[in-house]
PDB file of N, CA and C in Angstrom:
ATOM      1  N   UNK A   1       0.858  -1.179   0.000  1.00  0.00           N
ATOM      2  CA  UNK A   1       0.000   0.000   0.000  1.00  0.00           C
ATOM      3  C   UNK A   1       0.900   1.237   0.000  1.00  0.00           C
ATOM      4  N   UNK A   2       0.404   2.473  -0.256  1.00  0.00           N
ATOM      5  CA  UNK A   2       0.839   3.436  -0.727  1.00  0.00           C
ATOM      6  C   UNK A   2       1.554   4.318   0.431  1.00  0.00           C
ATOM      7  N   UNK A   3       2.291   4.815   0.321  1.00  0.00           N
ATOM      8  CA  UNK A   3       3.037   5.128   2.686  1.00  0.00           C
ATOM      9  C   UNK A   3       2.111   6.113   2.810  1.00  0.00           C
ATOM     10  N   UNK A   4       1.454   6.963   1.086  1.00  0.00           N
ATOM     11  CA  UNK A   4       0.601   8.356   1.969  1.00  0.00           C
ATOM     12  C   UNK A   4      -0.707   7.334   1.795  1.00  0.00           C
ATOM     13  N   UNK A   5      -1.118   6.522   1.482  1.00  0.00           N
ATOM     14  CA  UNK A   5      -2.454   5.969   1.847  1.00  0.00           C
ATOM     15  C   UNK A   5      -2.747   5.245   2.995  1.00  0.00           C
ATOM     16  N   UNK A   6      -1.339   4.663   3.522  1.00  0.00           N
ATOM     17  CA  UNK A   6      -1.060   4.453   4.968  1.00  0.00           C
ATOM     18  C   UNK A   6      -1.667   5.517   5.968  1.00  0.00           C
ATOM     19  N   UNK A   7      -0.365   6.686   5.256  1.00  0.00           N
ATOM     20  CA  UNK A   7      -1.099   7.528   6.671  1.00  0.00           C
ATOM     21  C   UNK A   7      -2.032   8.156   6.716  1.00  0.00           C
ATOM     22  N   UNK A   8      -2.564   8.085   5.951  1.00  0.00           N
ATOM     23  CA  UNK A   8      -4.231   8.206   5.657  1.00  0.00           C
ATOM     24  C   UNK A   8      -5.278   7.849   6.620  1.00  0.00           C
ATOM     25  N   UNK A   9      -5.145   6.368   6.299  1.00  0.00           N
ATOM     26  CA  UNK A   9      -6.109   5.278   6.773  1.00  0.00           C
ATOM     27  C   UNK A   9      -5.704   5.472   8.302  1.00  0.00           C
ATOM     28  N   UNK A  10      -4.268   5.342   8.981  1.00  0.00           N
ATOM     29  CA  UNK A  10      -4.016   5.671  10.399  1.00  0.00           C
ATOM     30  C   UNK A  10      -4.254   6.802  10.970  1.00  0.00           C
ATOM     31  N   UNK A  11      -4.626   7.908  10.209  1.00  0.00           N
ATOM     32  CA  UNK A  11      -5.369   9.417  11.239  1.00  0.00           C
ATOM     33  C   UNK A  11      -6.349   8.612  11.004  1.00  0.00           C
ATOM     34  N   UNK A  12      -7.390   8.866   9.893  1.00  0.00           N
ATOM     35  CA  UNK A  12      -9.048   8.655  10.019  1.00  0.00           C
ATOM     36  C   UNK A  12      -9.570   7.106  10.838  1.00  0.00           C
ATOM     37  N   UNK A  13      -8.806   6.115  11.178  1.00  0.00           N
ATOM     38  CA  UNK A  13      -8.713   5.386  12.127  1.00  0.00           C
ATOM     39  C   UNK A  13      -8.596   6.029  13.668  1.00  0.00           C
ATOM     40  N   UNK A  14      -7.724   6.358  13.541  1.00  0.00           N
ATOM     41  CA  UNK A  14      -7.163   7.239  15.124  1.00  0.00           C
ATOM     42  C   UNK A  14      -8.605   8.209  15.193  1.00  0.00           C
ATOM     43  N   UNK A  15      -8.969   8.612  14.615  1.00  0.00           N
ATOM     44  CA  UNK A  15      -9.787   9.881  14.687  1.00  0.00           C
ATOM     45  C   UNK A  15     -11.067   9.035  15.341  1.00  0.00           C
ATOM     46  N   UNK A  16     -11.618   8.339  14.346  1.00  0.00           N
ATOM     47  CA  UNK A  16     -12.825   7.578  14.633  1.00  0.00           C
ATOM     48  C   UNK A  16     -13.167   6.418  14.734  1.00  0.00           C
ATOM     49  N   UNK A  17     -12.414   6.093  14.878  1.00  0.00           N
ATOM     50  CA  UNK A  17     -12.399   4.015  14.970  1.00  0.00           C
ATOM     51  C   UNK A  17     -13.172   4.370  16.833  1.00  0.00           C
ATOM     52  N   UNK A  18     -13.820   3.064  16.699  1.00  0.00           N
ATOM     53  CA  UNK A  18     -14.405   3.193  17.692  1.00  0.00           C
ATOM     54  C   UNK A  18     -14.541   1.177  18.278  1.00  0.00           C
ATOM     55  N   UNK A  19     -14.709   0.985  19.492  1.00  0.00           N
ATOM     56  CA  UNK A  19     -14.579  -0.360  20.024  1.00  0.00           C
ATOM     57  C   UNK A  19     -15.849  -0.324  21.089  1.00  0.00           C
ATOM     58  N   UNK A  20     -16.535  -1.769  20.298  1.00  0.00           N
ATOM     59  CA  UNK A  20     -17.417  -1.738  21.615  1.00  0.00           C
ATOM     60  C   UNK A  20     -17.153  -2.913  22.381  1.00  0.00           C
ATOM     61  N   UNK A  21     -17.462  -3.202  23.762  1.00  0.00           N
ATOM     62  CA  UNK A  21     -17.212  -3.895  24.815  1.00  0.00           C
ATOM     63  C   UNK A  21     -16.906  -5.250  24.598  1.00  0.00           C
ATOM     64  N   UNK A  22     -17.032  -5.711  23.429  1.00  0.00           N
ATOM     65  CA  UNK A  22     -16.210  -7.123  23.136  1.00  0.00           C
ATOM     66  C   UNK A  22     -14.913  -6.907  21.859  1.00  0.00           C
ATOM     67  N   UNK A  23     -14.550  -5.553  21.775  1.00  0.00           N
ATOM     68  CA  UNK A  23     -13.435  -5.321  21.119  1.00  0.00           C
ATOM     69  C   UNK A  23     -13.857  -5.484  19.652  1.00  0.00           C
ATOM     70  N   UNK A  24     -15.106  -5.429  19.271  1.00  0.00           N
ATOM     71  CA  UNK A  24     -15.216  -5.259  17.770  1.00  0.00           C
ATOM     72  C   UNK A  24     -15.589  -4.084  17.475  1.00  0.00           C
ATOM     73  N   UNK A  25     -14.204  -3.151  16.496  1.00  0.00           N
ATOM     74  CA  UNK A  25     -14.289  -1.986  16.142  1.00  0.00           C
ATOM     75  C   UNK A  25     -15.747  -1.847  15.035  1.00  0.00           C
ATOM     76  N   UNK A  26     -15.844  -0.545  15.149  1.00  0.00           N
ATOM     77  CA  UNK A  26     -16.575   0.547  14.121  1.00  0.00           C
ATOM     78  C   UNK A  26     -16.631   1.734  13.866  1.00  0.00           C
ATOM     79  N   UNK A  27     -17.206   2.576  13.061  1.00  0.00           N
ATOM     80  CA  UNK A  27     -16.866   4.354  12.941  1.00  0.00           C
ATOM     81  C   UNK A  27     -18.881   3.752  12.573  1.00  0.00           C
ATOM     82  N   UNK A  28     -19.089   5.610  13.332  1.00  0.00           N
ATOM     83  CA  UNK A  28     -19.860   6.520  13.021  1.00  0.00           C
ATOM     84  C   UNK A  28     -20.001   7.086  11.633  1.00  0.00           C
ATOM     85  N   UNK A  29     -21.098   7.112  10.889  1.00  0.00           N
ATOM     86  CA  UNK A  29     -20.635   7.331  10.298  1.00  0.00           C
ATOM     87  C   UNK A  29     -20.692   8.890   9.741  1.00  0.00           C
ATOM     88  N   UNK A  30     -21.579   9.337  11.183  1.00  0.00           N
ATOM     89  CA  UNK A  30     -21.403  11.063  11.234  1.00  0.00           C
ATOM     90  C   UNK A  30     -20.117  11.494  11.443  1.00  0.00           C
ATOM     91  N   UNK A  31     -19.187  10.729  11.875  1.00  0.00           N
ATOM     92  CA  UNK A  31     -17.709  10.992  12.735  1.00  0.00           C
ATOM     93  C   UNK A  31     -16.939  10.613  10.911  1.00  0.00           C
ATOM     94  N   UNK A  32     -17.562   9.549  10.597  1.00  0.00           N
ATOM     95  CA  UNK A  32     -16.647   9.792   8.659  1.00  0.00           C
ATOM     96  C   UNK A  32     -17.082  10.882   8.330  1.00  0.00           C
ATOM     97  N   UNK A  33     -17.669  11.191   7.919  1.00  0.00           N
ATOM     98  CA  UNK A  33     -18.352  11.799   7.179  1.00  0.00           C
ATOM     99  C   UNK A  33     -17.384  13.140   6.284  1.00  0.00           C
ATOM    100  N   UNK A  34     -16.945  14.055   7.542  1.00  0.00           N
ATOM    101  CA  UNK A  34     -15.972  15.091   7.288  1.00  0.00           C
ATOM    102  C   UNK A  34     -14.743  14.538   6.778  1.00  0.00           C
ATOM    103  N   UNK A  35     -14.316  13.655   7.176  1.00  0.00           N
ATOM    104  CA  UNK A  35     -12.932  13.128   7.442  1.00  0.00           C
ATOM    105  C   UNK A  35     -13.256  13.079   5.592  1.00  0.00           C
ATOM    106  N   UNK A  36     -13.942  12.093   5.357  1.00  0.00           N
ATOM    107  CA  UNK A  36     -13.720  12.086   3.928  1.00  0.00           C
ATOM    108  C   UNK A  36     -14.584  12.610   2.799  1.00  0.00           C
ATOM    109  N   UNK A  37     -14.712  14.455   3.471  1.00  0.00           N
ATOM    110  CA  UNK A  37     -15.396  15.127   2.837  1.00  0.00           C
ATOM    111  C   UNK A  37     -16.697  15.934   2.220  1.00  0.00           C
ATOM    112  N   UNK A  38     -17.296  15.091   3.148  1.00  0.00           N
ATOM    113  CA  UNK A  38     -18.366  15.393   2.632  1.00  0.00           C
ATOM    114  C   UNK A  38     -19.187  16.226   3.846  1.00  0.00           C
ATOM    115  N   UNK A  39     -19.244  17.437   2.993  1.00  0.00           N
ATOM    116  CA  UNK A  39     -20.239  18.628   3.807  1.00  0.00           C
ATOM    117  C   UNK A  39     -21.599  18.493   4.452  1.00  0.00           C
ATOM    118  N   UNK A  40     -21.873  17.803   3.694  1.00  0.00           N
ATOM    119  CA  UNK A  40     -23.369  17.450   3.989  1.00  0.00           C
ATOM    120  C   UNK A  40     -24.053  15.981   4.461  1.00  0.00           C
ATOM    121  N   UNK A  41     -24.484  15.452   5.203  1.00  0.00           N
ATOM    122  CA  UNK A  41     -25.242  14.594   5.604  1.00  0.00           C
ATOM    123  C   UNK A  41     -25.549  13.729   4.155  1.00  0.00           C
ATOM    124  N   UNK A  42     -26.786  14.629   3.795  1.00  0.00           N
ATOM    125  CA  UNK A  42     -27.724  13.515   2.505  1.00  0.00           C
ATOM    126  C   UNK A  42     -26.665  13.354   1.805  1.00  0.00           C
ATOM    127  N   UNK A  43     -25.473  14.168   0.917  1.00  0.00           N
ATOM    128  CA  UNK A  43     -24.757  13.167   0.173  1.00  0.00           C
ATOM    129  C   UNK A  43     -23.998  12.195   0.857  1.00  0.00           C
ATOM    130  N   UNK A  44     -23.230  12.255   1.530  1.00  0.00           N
ATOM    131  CA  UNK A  44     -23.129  11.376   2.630  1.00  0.00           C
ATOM    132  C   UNK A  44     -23.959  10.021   2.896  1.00  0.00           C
ATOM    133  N   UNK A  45     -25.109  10.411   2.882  1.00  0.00           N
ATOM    134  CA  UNK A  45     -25.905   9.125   3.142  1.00  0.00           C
ATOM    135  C   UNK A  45     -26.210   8.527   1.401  1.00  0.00           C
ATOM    136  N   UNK A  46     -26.419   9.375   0.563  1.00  0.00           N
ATOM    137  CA  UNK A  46     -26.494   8.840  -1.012  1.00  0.00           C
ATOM    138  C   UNK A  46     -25.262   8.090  -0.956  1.00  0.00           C
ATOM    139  N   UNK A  47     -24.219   7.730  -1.017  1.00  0.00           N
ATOM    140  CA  UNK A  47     -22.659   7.183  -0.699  1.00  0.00           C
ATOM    141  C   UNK A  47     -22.465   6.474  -0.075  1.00  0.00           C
ATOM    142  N   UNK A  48     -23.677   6.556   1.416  1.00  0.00           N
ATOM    143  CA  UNK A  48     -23.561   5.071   1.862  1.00  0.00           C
ATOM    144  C   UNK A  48     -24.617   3.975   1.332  1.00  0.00           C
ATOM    145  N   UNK A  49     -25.841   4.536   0.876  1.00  0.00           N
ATOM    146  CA  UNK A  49     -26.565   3.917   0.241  1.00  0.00           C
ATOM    147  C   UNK A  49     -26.013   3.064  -0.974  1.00  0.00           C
ATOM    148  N   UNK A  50     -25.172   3.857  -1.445  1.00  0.00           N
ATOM    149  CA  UNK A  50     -24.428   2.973  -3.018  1.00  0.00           C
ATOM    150  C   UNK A  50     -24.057   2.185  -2.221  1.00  0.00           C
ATOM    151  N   UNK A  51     -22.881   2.029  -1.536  1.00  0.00           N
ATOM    152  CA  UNK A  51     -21.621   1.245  -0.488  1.00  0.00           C
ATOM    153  C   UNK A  51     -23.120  -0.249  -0.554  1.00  0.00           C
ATOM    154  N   UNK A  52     -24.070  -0.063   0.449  1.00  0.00           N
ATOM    155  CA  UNK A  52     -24.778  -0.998   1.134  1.00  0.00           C
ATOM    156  C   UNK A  52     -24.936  -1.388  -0.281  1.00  0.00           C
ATOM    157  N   UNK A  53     -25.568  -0.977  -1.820  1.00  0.00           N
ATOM    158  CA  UNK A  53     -26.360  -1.996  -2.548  1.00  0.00           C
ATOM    159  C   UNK A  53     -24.897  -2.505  -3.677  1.00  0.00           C
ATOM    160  N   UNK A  54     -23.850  -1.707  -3.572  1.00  0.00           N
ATOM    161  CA  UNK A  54     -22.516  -2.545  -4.028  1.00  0.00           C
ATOM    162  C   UNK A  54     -22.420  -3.898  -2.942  1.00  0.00           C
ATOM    163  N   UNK A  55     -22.800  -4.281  -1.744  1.00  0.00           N
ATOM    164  CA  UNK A  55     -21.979  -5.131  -0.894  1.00  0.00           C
ATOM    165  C   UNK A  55     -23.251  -6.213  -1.318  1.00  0.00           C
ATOM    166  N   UNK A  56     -24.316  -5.715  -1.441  1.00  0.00           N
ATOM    167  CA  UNK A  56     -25.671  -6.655  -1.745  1.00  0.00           C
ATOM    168  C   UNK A  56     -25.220  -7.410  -3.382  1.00  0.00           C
ATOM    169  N   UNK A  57     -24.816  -6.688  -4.432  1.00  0.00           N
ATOM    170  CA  UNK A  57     -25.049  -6.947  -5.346  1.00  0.00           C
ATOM    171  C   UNK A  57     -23.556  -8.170  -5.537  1.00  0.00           C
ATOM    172  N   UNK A  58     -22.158  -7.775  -4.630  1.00  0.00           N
ATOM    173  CA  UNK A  58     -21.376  -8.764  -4.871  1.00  0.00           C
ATOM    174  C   UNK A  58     -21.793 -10.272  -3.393  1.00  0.00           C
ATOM    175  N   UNK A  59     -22.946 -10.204  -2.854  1.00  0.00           N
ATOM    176  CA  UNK A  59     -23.691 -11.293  -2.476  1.00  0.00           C
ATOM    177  C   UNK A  59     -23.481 -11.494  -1.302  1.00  0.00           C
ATOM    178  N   UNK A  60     -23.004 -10.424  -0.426  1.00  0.00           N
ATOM    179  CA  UNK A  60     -22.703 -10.549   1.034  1.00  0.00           C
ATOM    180  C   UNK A  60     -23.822  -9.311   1.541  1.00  0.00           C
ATOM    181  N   UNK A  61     -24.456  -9.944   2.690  1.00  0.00           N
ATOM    182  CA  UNK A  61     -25.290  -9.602   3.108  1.00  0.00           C
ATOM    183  C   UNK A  61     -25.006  -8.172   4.175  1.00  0.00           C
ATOM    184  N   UNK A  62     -25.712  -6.461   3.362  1.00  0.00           N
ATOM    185  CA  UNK A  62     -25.052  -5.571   3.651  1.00  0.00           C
ATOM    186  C   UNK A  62     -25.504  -5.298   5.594  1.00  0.00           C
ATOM    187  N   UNK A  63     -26.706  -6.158   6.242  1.00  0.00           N
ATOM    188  CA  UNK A  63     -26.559  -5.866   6.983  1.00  0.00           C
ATOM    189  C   UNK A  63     -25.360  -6.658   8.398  1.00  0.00           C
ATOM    190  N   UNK A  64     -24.668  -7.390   7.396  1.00  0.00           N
ATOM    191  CA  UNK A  64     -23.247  -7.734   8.396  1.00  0.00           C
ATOM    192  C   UNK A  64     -22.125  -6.701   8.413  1.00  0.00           C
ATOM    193  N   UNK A  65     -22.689  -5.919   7.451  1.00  0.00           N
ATOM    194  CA  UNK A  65     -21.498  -4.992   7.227  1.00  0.00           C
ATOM    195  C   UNK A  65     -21.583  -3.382   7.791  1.00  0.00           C
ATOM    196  N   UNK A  66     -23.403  -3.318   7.696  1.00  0.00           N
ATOM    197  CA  UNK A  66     -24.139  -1.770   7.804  1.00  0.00           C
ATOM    198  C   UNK A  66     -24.818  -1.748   9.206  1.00  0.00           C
ATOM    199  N   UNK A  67     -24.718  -1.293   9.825  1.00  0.00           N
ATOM    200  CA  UNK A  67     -25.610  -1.045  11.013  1.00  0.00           C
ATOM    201  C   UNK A  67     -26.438   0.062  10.873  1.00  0.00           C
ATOM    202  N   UNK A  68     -27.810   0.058  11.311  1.00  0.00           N
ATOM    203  CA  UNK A  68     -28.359   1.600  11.786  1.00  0.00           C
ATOM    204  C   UNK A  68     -28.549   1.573  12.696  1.00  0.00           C
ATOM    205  N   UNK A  69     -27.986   3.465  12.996  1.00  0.00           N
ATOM    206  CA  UNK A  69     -27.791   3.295  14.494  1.00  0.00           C
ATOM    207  C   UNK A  69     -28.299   4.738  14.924  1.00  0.00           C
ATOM    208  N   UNK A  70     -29.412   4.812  16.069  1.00  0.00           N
ATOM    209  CA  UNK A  70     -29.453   6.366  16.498  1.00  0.00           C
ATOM    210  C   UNK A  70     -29.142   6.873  17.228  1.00  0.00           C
ATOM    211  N   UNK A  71     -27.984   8.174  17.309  1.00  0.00           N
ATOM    212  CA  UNK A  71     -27.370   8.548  18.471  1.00  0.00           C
ATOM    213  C   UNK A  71     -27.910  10.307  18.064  1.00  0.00           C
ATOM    214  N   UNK A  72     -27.787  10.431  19.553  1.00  0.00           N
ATOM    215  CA  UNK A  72     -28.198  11.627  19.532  1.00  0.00           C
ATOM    216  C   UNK A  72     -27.093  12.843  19.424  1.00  0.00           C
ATOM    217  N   UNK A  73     -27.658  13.682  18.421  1.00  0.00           N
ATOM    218  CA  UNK A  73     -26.283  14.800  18.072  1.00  0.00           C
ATOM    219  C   UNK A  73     -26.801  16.224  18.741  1.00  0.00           C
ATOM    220  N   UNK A  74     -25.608  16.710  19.322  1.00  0.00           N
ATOM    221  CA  UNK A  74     -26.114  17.698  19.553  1.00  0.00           C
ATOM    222  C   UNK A  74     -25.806  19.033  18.448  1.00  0.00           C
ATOM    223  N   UNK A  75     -27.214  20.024  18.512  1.00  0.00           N
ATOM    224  CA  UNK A  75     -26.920  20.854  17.377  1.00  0.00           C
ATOM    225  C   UNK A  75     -26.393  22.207  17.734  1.00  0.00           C
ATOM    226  N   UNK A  76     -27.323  23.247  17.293  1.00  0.00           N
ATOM    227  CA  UNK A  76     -26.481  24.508  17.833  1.00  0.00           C
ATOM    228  C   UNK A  76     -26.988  24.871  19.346  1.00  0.00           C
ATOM    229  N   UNK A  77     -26.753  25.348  19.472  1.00  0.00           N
ATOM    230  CA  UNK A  77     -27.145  26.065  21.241  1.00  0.00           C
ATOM    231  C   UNK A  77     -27.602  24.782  22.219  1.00  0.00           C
ATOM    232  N   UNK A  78     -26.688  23.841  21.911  1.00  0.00           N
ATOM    233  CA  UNK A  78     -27.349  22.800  23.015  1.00  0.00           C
ATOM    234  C   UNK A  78     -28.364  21.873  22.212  1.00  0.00           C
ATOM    235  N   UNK A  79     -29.449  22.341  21.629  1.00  0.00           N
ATOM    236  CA  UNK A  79     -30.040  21.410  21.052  1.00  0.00           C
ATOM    237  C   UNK A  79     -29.819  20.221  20.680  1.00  0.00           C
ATOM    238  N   UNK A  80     -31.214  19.216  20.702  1.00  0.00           N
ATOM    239  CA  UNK A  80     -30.432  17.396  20.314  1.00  0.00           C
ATOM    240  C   UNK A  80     -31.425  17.308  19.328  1.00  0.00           C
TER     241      UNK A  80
END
């Protein structure tokens, strides 16, 4: 792999990799989102929508791969 695609993948890891209580990582994918650009939410979610029906169409089942998940964000002035 590429040394700058290395250190790539090791910030946006470091940044948002996340572990839950039996040590199986995941990212948010509000916490990707910036990291790789994208300003906005809905495209963001158009992008993960492709991702989920690419993982369907090569025959692995996207919800081993996709979680939905609701966490609460907070917005401006405190708001959730």
């Amino acid at each position: 792999m590429d040394k700058q695609l290395q250190t790539l993948q090791h910030n946006l890891e470091a940044a948002v990799q996340r572990a839950d209580a039996q040590g199986i990582e995941f990212w948010f994918a509000r916490a990707l989102q910036t990291h790789l650009g994208y300003a906005r939410w809905e495209n963001f979610q158009t992008a993960i929508n492709r991702a989920m029906e690419s993982c369907e169409a090569t025959g692995h089942a996207a919800s081993d791969h996709f979680r939905g998940v609701t966490k609460m964000v907070e917005l401006g002035r405190g708001a959730r």
